[in-house]
N, C-alpha and C. Protein backbone atom coordinates (compact mmCIF):
# COMPACT_ATOMS: atom_id res chain seq x y z
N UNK A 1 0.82 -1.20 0.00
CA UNK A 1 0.00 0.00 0.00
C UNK A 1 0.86 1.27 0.00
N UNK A 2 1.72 1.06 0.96
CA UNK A 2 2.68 2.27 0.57
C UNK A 2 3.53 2.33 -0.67
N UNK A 3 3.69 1.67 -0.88
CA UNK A 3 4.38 1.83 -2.73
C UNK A 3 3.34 2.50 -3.30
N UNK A 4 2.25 2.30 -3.60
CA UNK A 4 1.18 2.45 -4.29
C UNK A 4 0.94 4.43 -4.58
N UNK A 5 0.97 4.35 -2.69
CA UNK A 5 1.23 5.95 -2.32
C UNK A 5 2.18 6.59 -2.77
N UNK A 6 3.94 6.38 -2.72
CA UNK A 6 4.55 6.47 -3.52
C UNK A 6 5.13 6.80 -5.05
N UNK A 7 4.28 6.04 -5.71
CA UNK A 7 4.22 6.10 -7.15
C UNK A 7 3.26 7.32 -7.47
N UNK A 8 2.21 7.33 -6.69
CA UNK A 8 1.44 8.35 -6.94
C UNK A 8 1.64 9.16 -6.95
N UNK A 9 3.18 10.04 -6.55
CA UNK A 9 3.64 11.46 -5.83
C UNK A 9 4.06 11.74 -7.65
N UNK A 10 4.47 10.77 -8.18
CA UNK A 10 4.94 10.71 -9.54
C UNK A 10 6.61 9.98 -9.48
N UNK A 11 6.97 9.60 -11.04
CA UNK A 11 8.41 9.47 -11.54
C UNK A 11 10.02 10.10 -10.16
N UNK A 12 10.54 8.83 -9.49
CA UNK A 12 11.55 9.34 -9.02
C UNK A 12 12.68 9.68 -10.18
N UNK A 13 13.31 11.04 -10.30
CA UNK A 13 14.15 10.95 -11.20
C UNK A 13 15.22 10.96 -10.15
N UNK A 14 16.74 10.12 -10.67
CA UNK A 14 17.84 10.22 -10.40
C UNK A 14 18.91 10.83 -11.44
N UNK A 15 19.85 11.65 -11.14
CA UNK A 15 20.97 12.26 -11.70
C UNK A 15 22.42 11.62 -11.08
N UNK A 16 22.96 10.83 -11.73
CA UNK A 16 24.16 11.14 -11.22
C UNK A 16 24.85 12.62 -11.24
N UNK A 17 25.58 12.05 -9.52
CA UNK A 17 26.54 13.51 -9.27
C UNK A 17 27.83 13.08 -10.10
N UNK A 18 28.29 13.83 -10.84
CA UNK A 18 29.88 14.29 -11.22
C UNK A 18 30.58 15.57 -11.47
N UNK A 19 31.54 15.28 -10.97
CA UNK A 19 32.16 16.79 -10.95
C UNK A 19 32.70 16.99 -12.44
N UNK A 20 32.74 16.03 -13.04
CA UNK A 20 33.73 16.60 -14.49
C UNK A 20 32.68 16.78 -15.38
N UNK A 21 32.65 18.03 -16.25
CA UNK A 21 31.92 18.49 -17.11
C UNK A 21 31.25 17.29 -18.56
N UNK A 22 30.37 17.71 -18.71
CA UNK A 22 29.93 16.75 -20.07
C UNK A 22 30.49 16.37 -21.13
N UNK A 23 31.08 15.23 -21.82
CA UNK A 23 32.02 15.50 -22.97
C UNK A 23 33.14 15.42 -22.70
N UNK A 24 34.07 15.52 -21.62
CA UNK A 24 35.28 15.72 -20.69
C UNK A 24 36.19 13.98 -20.43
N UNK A 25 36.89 14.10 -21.01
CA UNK A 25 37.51 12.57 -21.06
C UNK A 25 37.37 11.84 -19.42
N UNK A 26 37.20 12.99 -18.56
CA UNK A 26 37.31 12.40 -17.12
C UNK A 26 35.71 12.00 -17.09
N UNK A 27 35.19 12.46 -17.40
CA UNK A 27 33.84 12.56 -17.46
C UNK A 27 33.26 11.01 -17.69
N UNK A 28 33.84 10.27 -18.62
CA UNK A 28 33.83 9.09 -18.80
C UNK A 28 34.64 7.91 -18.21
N UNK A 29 35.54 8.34 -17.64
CA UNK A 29 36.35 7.63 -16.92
C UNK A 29 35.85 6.57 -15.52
N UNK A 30 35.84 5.74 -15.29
CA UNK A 30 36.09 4.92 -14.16
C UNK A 30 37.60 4.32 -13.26
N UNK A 31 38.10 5.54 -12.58
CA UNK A 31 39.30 4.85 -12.48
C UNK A 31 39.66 4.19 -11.35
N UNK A 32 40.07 2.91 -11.08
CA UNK A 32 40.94 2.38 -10.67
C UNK A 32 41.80 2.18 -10.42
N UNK A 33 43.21 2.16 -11.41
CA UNK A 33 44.45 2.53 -11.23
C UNK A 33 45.06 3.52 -12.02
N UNK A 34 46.50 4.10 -11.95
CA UNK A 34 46.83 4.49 -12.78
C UNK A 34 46.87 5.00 -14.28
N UNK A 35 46.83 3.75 -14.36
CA UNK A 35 46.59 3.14 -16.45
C UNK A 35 45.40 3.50 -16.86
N UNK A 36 44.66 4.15 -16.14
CA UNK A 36 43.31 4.08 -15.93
C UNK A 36 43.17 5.74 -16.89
N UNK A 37 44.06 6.47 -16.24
CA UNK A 37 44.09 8.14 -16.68
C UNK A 37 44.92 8.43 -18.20
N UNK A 38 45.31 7.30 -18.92
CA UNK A 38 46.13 7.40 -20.24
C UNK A 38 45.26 7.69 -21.06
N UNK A 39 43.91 8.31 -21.36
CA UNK A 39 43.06 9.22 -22.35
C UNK A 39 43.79 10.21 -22.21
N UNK A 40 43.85 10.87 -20.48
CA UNK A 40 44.16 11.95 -20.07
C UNK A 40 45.42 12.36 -20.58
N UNK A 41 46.33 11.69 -20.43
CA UNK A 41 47.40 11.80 -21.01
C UNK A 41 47.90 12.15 -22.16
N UNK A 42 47.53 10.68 -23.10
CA UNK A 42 47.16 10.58 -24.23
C UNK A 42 46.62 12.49 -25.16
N UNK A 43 45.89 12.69 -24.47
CA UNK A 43 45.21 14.11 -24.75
C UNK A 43 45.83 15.13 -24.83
N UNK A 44 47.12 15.00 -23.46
CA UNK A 44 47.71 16.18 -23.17
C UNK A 44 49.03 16.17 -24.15
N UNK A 45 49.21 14.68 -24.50
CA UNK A 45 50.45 14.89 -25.48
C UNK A 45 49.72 15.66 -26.88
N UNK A 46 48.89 15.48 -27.27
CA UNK A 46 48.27 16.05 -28.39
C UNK A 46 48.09 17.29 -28.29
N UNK A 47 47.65 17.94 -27.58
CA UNK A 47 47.65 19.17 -27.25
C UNK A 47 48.80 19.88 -27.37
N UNK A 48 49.96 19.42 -26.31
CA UNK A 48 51.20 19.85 -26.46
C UNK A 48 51.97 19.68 -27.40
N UNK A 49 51.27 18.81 -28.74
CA UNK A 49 51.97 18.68 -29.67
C UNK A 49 53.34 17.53 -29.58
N UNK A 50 53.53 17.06 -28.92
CA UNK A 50 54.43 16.35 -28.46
C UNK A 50 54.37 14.83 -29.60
N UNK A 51 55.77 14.68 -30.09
CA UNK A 51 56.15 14.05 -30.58
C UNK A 51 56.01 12.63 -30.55
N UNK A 52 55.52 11.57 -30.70
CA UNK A 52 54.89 10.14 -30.07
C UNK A 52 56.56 9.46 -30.19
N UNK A 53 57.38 9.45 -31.61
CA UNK A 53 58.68 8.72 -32.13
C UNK A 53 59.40 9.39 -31.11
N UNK A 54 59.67 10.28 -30.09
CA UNK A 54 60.31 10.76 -29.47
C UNK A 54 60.41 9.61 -28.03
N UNK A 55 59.04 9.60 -27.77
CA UNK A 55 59.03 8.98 -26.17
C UNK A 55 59.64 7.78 -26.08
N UNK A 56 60.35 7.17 -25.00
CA UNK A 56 61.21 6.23 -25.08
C UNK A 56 59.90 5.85 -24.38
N UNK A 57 59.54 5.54 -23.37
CA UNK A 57 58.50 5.26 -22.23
C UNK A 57 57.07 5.40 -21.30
N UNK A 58 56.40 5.61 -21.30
CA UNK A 58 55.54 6.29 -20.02
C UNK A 58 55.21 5.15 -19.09
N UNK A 59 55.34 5.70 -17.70
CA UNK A 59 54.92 5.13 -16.74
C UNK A 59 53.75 5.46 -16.06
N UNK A 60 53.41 4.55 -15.27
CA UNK A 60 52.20 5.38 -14.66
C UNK A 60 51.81 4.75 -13.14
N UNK A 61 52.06 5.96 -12.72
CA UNK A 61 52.10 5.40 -10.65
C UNK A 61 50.82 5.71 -9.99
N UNK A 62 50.78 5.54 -9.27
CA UNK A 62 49.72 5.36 -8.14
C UNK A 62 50.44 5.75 -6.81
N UNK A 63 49.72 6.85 -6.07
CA UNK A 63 49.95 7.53 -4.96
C UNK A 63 49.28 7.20 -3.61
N UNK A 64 49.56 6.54 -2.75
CA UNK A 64 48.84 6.20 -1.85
C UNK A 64 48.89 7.20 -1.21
N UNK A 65 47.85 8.14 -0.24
CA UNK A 65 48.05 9.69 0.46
C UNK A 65 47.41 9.29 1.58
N UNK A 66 46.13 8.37 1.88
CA UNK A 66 45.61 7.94 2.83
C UNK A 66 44.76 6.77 2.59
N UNK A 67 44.10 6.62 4.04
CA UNK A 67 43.66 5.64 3.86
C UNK A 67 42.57 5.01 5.08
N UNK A 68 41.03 4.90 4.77
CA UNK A 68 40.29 5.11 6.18
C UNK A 68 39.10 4.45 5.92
N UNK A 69 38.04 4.48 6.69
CA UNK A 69 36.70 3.55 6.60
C UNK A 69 36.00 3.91 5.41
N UNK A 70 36.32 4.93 4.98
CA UNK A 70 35.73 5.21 3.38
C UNK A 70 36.19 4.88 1.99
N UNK A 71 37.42 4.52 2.19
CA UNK A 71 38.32 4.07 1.33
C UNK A 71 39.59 4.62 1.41
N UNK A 72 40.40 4.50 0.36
CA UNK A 72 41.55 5.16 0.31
C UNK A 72 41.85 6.47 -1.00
N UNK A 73 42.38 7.47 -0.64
CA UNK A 73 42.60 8.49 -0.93
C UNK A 73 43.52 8.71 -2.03
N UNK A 74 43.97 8.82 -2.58
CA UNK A 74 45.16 8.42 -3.92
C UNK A 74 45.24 9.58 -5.46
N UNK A 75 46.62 10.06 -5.79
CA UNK A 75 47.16 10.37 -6.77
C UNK A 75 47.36 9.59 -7.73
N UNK A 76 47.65 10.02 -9.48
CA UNK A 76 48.32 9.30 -10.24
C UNK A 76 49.64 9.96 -10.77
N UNK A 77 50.58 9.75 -11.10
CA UNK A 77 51.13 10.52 -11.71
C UNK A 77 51.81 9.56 -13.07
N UNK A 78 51.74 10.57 -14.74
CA UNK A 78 52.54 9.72 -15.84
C UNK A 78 54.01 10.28 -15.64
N UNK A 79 54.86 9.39 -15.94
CA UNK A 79 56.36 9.66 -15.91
C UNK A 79 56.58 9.63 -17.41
N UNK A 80 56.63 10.76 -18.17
CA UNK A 80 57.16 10.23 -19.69
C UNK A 80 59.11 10.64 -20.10
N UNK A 81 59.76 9.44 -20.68
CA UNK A 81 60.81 9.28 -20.66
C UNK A 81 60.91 9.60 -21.98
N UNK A 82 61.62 10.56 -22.61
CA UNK A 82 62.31 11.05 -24.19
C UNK A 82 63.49 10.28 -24.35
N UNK A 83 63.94 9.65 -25.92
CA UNK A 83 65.06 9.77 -26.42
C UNK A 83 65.92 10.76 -26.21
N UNK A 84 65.57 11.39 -26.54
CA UNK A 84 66.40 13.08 -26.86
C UNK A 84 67.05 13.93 -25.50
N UNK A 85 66.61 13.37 -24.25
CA UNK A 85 66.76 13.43 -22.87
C UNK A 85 67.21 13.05 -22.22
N UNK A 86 67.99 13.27 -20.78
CA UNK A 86 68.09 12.52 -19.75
C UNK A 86 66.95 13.13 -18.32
N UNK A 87 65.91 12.46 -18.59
CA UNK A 87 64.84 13.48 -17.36
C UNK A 87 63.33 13.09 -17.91
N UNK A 88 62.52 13.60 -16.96
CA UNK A 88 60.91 13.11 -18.07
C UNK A 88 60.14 14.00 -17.63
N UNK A 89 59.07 13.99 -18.26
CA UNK A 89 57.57 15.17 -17.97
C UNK A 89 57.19 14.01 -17.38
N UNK A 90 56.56 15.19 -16.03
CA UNK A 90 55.66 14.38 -15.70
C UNK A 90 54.23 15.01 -15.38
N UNK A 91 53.50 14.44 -15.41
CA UNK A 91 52.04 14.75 -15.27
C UNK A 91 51.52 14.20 -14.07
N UNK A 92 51.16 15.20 -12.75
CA UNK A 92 50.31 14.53 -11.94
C UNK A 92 48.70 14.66 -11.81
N UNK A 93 47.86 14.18 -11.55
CA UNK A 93 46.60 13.72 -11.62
C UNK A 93 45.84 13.79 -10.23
N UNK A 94 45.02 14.11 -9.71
CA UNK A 94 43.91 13.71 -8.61
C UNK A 94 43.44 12.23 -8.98
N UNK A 95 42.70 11.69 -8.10
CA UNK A 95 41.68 10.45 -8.42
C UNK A 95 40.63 10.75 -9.28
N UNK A 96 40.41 11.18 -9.78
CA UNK A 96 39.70 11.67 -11.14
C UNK A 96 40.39 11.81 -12.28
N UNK A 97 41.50 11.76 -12.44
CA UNK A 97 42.41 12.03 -13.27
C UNK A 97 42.93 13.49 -13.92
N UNK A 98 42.31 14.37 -13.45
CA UNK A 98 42.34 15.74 -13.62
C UNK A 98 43.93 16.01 -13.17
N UNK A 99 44.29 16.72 -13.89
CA UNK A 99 45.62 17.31 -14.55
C UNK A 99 45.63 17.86 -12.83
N UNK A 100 46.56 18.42 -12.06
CA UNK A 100 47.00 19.09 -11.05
C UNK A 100 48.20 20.50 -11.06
N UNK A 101 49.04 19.28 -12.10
CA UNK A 101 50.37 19.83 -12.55
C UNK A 101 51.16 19.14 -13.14
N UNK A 102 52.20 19.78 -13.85
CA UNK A 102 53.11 18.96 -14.91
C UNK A 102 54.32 19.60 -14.84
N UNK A 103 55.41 18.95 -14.98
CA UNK A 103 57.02 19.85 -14.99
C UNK A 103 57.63 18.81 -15.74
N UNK A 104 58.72 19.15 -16.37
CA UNK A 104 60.03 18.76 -17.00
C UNK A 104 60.90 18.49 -15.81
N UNK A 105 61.66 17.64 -15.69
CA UNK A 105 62.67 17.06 -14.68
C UNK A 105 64.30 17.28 -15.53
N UNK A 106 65.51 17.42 -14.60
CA UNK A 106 66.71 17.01 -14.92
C UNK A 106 66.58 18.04 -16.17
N UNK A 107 67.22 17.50 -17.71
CA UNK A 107 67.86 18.13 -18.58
C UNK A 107 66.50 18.20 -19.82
N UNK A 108 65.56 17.67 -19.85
CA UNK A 108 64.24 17.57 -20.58
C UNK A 108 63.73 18.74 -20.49
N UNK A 109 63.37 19.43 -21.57
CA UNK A 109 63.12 20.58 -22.03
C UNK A 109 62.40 20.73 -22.93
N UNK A 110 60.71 21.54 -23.29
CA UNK A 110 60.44 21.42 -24.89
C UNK A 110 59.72 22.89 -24.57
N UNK A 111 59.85 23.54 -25.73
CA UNK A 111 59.30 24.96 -25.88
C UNK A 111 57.60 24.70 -25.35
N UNK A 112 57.56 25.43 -24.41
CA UNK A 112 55.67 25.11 -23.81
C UNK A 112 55.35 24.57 -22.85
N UNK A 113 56.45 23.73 -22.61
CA UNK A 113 56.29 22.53 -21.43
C UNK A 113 57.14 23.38 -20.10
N UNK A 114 56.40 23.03 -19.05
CA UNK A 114 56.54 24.04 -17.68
C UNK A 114 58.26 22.73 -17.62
N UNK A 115 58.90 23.83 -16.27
CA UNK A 115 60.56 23.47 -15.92
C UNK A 115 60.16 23.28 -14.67
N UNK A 116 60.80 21.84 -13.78
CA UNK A 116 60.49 22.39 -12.41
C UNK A 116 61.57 22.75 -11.68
């Protein structure tokens, strides 16, 4: 009987909550680990124009920051390694995969790309 009452109020609509905008590579994302944020990545080399025959490597870490009855709390960061270099960009990430910050390490250098 109470369902009945219920239904009658009309249609429950649900929305998922997300913070990343519509269309937004994070936006689609489910992440889990690391490997998880390489759209993101992937994206930012394009953007930056960045050379693909160049990269010797990318890595991709996982930040443990905490850890509690709700779950655990966590960074990603890509490590990308150049031929042409001794040093790598790196890209760090929130658990959403959202960009934070990025620097050039050691002797790695490209016109555009931040120095840290």
């Amino acid at each position: 009987m109470k369902l009945i009452r219920l239904l009658a109020w009309g249609p429950l609509m649900l929305t998922p909550l997300s913070t990343a905008s519509a269309g937004s590579i994070q936006s689609e994302l489910s992440v889990f680990n690391a490997e998880d944020c390489k759209p993101v990545v992937e994206d930012y080399l394009d953007r930056n124009n960045i050379d693909r025959q160049q990269i010797q490597r990318i890595e991709y870490i996982t930040s443990y920051l905490s850890a509690g009855e709700f779950g655990e709390e966590k960074e990603y960061e890509s490590w990308i390694g150049f031929k042409s270099c001794t040093g790598n960009l790196v890209i760090k990430m929130d658990r959403a995969c959202y960009i934070k910050t990025d620097y050039t390490t050691s002797q790695c250098s490209k016109k555009g790309l931040p120095k840290n």
